[in-house]
PDB file of N, CA and C in Angstrom:
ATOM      1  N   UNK A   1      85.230  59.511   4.842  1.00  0.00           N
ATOM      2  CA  UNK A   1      85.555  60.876   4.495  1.00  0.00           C
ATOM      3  C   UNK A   1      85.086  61.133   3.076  1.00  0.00           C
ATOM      4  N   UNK A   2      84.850  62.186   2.762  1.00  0.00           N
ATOM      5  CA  UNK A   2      84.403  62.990   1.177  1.00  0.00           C
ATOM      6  C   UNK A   2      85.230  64.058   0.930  1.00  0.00           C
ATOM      7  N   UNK A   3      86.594  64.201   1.240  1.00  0.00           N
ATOM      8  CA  UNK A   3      87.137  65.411   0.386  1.00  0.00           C
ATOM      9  C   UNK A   3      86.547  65.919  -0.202  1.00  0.00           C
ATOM     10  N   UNK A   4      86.071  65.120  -1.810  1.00  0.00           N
ATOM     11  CA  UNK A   4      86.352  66.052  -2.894  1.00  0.00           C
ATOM     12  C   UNK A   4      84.675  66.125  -2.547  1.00  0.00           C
ATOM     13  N   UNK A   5      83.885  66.008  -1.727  1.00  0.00           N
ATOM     14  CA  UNK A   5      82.252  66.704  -1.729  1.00  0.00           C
ATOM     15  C   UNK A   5      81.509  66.096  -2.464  1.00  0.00           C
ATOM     16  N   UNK A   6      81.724  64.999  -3.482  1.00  0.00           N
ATOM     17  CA  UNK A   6      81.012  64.449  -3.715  1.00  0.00           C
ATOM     18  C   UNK A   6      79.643  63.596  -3.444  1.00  0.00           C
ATOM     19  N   UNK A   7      79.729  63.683  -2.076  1.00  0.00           N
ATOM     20  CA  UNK A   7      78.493  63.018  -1.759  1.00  0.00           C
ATOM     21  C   UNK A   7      79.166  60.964  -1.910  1.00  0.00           C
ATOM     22  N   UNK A   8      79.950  60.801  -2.116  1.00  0.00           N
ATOM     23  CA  UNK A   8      80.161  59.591  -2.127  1.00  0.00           C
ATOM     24  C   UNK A   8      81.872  59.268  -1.161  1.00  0.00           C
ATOM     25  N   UNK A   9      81.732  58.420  -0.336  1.00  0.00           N
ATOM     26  CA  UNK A   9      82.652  58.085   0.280  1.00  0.00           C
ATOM     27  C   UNK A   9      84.330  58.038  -0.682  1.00  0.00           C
ATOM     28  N   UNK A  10      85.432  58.405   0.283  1.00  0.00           N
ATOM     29  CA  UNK A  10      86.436  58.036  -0.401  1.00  0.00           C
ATOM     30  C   UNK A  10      87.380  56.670   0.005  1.00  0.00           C
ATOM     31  N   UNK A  11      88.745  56.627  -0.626  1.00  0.00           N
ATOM     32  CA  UNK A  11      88.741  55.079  -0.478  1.00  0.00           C
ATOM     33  C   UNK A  11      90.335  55.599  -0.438  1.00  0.00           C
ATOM     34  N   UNK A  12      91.158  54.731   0.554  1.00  0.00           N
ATOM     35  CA  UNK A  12      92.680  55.104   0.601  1.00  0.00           C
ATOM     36  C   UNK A  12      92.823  53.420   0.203  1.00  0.00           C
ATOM     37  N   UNK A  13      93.892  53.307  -0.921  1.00  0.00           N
ATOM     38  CA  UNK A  13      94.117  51.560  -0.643  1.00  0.00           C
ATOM     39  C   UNK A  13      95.231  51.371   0.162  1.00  0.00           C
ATOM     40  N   UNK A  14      95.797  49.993   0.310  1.00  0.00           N
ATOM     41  CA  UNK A  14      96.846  49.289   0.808  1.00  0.00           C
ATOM     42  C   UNK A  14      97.930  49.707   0.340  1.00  0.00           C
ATOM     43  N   UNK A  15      98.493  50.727  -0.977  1.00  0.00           N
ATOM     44  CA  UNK A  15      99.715  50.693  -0.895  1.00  0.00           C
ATOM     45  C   UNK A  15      99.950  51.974  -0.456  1.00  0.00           C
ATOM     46  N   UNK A  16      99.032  52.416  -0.639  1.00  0.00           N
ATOM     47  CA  UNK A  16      98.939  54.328   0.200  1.00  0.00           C
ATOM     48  C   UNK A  16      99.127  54.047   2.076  1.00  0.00           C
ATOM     49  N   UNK A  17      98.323  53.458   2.273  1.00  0.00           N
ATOM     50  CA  UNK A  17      98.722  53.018   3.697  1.00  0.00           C
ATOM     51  C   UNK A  17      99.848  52.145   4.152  1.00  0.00           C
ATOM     52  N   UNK A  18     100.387  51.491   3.271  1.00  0.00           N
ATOM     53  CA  UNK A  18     101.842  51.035   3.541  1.00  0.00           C
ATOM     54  C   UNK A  18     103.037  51.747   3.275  1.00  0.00           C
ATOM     55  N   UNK A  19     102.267  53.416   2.730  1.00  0.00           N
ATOM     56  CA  UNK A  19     103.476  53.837   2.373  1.00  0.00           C
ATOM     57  C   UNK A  19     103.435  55.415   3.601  1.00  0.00           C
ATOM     58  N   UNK A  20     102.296  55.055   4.267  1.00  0.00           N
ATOM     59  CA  UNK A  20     102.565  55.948   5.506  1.00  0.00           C
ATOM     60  C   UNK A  20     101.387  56.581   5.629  1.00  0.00           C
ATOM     61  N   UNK A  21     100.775  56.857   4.671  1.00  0.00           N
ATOM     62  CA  UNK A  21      99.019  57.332   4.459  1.00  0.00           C
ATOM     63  C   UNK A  21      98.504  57.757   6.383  1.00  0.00           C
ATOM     64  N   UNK A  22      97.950  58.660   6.256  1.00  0.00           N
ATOM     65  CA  UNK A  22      97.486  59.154   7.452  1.00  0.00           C
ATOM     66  C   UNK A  22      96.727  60.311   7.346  1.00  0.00           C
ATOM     67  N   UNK A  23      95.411  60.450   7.824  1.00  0.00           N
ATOM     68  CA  UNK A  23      94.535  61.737   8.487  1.00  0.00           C
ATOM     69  C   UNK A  23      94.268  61.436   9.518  1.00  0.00           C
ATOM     70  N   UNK A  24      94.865  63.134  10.549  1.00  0.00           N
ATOM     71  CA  UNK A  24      94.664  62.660  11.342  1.00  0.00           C
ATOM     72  C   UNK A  24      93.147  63.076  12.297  1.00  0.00           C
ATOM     73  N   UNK A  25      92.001  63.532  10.839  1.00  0.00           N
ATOM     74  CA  UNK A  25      90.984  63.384  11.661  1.00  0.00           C
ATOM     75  C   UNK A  25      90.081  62.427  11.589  1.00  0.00           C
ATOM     76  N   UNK A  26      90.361  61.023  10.921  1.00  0.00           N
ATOM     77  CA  UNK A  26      89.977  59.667  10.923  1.00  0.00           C
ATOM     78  C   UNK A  26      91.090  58.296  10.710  1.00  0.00           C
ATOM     79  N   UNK A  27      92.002  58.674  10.803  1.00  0.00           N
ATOM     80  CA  UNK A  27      93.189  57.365  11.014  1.00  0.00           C
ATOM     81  C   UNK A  27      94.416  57.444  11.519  1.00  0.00           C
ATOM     82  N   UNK A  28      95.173  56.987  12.030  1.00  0.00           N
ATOM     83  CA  UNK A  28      96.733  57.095  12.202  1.00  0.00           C
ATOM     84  C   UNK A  28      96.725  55.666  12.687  1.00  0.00           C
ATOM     85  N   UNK A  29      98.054  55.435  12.657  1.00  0.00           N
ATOM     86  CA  UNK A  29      99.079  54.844  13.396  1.00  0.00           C
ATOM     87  C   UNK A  29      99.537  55.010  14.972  1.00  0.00           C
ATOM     88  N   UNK A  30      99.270  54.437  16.071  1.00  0.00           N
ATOM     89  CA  UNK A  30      99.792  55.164  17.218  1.00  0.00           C
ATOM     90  C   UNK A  30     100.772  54.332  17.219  1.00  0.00           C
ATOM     91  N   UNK A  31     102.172  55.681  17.733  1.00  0.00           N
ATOM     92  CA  UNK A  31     103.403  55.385  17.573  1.00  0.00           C
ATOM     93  C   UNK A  31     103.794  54.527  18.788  1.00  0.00           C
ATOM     94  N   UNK A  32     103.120  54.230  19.822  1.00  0.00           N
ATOM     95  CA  UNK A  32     103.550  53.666  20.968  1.00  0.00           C
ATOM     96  C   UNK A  32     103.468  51.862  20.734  1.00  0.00           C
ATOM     97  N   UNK A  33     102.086  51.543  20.176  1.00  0.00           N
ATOM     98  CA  UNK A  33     102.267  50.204  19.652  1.00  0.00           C
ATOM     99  C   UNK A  33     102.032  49.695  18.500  1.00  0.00           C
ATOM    100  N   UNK A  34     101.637  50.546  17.670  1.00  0.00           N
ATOM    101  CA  UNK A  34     102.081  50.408  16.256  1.00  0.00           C
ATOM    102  C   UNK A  34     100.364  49.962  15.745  1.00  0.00           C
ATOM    103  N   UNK A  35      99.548  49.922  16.905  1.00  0.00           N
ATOM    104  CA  UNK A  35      97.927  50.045  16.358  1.00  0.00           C
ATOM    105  C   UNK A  35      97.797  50.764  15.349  1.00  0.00           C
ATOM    106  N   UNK A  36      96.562  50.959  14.851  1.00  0.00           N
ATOM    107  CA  UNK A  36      95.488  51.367  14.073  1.00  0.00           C
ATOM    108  C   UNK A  36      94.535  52.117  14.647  1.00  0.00           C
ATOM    109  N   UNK A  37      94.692  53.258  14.432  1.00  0.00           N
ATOM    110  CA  UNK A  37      93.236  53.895  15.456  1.00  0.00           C
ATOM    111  C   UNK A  37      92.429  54.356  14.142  1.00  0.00           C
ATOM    112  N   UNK A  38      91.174  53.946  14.236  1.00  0.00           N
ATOM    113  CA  UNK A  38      90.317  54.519  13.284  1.00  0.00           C
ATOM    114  C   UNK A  38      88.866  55.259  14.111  1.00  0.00           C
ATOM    115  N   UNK A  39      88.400  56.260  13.481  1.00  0.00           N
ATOM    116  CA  UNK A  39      87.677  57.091  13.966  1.00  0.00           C
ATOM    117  C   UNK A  39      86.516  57.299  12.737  1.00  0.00           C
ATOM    118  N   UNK A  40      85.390  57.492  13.633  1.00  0.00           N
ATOM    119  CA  UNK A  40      83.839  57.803  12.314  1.00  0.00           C
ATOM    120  C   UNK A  40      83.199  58.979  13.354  1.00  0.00           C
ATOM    121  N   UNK A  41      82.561  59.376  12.773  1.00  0.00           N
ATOM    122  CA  UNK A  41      81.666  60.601  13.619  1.00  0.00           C
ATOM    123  C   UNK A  41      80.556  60.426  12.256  1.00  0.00           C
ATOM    124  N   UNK A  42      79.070  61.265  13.511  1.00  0.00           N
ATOM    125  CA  UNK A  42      77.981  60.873  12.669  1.00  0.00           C
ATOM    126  C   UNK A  42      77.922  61.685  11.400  1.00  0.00           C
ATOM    127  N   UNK A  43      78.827  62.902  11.355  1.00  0.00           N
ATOM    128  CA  UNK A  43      79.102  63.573  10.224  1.00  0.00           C
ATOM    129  C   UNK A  43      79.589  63.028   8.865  1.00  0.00           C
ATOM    130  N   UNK A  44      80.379  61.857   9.292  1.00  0.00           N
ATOM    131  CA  UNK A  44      81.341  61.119   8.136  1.00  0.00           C
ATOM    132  C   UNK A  44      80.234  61.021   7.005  1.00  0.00           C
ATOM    133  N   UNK A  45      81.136  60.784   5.675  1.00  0.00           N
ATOM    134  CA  UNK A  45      80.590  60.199   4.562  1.00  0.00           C
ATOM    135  C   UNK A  45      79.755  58.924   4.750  1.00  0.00           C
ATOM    136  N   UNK A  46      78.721  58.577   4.401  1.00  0.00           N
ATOM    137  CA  UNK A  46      77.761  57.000   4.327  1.00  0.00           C
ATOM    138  C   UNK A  46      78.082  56.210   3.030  1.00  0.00           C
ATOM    139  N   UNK A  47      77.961  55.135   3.516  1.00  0.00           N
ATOM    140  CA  UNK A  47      79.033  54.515   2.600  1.00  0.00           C
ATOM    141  C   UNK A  47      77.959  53.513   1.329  1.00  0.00           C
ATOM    142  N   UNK A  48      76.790  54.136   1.924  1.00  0.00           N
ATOM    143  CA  UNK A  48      75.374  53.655   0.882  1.00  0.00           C
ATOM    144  C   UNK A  48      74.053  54.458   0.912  1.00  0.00           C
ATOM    145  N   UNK A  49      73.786  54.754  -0.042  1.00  0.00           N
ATOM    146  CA  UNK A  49      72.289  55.512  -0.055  1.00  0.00           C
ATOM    147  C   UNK A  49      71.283  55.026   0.745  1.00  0.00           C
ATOM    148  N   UNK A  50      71.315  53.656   1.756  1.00  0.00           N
ATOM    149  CA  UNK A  50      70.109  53.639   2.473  1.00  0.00           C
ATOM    150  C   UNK A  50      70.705  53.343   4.125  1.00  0.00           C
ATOM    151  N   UNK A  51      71.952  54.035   4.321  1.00  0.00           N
ATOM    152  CA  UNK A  51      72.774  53.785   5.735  1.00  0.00           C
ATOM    153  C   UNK A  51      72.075  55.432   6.201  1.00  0.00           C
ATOM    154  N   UNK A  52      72.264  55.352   7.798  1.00  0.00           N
ATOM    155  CA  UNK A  52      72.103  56.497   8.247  1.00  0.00           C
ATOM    156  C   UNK A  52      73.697  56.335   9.020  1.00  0.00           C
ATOM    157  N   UNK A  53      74.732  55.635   8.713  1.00  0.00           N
ATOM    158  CA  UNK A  53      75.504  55.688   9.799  1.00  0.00           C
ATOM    159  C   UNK A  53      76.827  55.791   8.489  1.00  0.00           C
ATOM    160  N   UNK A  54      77.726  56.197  10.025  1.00  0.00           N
ATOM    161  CA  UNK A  54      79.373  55.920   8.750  1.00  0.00           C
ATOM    162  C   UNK A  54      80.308  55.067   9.683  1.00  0.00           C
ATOM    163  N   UNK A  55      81.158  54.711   9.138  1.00  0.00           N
ATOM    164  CA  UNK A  55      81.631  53.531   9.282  1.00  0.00           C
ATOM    165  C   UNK A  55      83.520  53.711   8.638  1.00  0.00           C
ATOM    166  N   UNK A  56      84.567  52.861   9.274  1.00  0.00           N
ATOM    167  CA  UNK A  56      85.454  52.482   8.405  1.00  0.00           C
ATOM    168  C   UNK A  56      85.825  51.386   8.453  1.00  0.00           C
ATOM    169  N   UNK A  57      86.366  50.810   7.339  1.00  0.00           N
ATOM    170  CA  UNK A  57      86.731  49.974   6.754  1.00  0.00           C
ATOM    171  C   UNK A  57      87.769  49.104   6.535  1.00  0.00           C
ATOM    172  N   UNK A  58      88.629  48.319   7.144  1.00  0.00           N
ATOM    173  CA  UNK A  58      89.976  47.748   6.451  1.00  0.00           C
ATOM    174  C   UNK A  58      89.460  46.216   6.020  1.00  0.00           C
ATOM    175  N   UNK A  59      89.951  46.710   4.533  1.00  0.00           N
ATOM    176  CA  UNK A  59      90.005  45.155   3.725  1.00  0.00           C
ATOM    177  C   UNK A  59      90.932  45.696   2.665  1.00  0.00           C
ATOM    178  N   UNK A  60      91.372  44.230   2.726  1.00  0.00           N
ATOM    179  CA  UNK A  60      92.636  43.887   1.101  1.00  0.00           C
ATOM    180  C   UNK A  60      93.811  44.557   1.752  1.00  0.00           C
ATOM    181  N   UNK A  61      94.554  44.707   2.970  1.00  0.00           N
ATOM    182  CA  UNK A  61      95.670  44.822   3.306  1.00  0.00           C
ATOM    183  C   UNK A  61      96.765  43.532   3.012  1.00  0.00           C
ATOM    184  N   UNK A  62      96.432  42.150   2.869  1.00  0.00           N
ATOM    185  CA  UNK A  62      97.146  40.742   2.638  1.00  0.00           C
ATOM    186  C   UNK A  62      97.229  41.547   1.346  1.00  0.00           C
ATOM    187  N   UNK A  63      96.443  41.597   0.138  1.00  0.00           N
ATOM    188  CA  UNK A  63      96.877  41.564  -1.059  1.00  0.00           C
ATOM    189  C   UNK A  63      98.037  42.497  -1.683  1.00  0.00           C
ATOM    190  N   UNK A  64      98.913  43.416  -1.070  1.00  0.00           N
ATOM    191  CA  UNK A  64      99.704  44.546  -1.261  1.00  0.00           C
ATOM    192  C   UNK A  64      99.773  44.750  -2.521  1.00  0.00           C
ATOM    193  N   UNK A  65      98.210  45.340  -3.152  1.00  0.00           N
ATOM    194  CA  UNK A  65      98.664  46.010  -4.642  1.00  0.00           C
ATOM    195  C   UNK A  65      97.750  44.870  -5.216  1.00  0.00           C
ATOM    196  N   UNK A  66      98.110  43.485  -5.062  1.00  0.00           N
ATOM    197  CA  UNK A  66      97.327  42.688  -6.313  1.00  0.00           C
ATOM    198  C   UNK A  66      95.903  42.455  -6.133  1.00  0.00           C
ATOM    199  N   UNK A  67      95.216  43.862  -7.430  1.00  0.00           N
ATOM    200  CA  UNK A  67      94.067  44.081  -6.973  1.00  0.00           C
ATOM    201  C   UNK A  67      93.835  42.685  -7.904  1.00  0.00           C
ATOM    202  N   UNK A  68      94.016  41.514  -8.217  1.00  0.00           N
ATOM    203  CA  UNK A  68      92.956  40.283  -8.794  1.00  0.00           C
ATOM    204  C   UNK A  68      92.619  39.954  -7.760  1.00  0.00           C
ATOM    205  N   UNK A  69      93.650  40.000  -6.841  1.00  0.00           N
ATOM    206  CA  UNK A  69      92.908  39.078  -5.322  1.00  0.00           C
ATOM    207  C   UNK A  69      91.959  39.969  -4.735  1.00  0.00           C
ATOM    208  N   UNK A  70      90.202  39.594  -4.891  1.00  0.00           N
ATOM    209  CA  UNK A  70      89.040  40.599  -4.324  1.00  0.00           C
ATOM    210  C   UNK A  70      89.249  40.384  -3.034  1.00  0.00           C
ATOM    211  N   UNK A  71      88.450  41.343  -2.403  1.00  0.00           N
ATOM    212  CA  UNK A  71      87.797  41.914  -1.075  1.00  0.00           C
ATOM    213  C   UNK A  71      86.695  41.898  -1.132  1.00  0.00           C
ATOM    214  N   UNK A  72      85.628  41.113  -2.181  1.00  0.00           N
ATOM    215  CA  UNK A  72      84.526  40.684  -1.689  1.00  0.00           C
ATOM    216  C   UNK A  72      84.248  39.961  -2.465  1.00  0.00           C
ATOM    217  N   UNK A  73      83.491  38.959  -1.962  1.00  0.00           N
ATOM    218  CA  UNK A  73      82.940  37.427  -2.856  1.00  0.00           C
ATOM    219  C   UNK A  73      81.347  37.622  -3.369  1.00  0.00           C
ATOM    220  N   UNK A  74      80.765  37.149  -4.444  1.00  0.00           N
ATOM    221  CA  UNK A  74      79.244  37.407  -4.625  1.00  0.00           C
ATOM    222  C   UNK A  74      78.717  36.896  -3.318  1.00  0.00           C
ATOM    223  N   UNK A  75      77.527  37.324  -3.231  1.00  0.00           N
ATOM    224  CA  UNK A  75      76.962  36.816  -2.199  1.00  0.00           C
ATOM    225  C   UNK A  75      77.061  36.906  -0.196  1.00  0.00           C
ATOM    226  N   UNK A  76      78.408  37.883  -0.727  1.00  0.00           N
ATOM    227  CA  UNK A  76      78.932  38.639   1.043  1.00  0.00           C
ATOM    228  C   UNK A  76      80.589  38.768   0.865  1.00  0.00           C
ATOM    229  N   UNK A  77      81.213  39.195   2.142  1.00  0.00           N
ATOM    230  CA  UNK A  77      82.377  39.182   2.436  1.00  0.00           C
ATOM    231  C   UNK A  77      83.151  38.280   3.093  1.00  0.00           C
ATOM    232  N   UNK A  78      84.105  38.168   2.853  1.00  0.00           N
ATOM    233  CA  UNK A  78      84.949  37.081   3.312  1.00  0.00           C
ATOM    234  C   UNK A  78      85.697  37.690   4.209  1.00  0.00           C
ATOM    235  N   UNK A  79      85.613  37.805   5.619  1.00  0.00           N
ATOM    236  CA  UNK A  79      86.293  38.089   6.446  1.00  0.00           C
ATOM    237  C   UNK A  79      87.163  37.287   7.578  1.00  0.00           C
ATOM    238  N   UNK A  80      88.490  38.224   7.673  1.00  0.00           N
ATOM    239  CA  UNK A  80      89.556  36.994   8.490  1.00  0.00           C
ATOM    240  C   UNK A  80      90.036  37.959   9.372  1.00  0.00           C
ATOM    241  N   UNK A  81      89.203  38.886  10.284  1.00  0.00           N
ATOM    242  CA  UNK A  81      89.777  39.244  10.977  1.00  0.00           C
ATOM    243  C   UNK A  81      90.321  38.719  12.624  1.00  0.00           C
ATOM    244  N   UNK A  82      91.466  39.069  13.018  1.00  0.00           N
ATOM    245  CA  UNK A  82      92.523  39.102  14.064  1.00  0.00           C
ATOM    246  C   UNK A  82      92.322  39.907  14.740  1.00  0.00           C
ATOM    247  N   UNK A  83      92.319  40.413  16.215  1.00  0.00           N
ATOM    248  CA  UNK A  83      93.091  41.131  16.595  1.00  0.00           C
ATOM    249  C   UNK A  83      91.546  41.591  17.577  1.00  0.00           C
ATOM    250  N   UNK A  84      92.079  42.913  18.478  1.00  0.00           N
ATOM    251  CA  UNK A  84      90.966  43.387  19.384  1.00  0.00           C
ATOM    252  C   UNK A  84      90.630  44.709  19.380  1.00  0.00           C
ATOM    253  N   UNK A  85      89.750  45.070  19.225  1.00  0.00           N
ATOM    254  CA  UNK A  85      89.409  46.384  19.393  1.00  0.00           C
ATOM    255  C   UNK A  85      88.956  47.326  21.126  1.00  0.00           C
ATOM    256  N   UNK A  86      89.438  48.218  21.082  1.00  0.00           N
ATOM    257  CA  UNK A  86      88.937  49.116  22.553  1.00  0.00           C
ATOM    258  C   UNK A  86      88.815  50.330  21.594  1.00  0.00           C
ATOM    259  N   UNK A  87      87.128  50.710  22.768  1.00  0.00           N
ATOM    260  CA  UNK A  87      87.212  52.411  22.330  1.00  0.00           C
ATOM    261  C   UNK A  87      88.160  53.411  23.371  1.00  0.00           C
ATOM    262  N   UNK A  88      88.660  54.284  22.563  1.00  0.00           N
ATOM    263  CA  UNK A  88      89.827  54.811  23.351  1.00  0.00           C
ATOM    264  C   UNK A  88      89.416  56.438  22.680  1.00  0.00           C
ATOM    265  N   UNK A  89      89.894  57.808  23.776  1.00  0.00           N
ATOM    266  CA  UNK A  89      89.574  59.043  23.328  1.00  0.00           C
ATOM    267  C   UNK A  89      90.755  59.517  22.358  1.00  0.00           C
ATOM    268  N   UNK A  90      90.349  60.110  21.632  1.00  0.00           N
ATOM    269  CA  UNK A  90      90.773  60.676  20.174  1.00  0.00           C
ATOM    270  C   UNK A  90      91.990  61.649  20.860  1.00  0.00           C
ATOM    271  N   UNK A  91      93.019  61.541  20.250  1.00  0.00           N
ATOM    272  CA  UNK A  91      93.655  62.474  20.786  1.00  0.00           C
ATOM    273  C   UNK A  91      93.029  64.134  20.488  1.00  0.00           C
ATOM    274  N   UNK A  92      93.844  65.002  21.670  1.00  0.00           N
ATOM    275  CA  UNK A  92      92.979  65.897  21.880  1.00  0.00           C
ATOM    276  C   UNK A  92      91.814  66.094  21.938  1.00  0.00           C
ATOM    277  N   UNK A  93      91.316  65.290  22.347  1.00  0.00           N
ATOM    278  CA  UNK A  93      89.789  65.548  22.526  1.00  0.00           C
ATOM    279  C   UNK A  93      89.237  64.406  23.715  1.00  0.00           C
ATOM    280  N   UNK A  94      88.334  65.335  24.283  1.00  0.00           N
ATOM    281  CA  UNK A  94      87.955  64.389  25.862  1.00  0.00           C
ATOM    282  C   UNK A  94      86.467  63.513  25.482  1.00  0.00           C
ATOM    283  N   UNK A  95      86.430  63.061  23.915  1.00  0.00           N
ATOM    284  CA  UNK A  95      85.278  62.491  23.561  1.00  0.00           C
ATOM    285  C   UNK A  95      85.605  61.422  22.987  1.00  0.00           C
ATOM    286  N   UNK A  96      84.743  60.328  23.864  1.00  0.00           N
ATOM    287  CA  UNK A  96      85.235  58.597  22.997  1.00  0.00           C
ATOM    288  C   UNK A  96      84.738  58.827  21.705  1.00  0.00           C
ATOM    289  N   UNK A  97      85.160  58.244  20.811  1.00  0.00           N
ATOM    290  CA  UNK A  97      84.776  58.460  19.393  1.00  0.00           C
ATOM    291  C   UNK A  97      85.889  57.728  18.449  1.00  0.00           C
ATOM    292  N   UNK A  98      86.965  57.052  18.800  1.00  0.00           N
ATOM    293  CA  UNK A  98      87.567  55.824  18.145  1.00  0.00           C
ATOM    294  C   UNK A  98      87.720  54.666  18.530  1.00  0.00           C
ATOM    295  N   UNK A  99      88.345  53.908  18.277  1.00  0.00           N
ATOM    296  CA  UNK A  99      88.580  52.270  18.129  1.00  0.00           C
ATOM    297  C   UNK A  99      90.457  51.994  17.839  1.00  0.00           C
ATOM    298  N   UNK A 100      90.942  51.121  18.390  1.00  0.00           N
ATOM    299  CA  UNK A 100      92.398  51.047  18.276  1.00  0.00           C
ATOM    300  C   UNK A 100      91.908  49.340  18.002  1.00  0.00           C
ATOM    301  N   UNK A 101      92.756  49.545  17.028  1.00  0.00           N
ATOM    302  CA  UNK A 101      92.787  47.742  16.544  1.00  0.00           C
ATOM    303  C   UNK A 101      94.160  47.631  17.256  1.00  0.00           C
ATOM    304  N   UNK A 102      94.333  46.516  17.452  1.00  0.00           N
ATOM    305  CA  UNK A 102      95.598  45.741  17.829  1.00  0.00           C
ATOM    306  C   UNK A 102      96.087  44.360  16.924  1.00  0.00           C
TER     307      UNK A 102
END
């Protein structure tokens, strides 16, 4: 997302999302199992000057707040992800276009 129009992606952290953080035209919570639904459309913000695509993101949810502990190492990312993804339709709308983490 780009709210403020900048032309540069925006960034919600971990304590905004632990404290209930939600749009609901690229994230929520579904209340039934407590997933993650995240959503991109080709409209979204690009998250680099040489992407044609958009994308979201979860990293640094373990660290709650202590930004010393990074979310990325020189040389790449360190990733530990869990869990499964399905594409599932957006509420209200009869078009696949999200992802539900579990």
């Amino acid at each position: 997302m780009d709210d403020d129009g900048d032309g540069i992606y925006d960034s919600v952290y971990e304590n905004e999302l632990a404290s209930g953080w939600t749009d609901p035209r690229f994230f929520l919570t579904d209340p039934a199992t407590g997933g993650m639904v995240f959503r991109t459309t080709p409209a979204g913000a690009r998250t680099s000057a040489n992407t044609h695509y958009t994308r979201s993101e979860l990293r640094g949810m373990l660290r709650h707040g202590d930004e010393t502990i990074p979310t990325r190492l020189d040389g790449g990312y360190a990733n530990a992800t869990t869990g499964s993804f399905r594409p599932l339709r957006w509420p209200h709308s009869r078009r696949q276009g999200a992802w539900m983490a579990y």
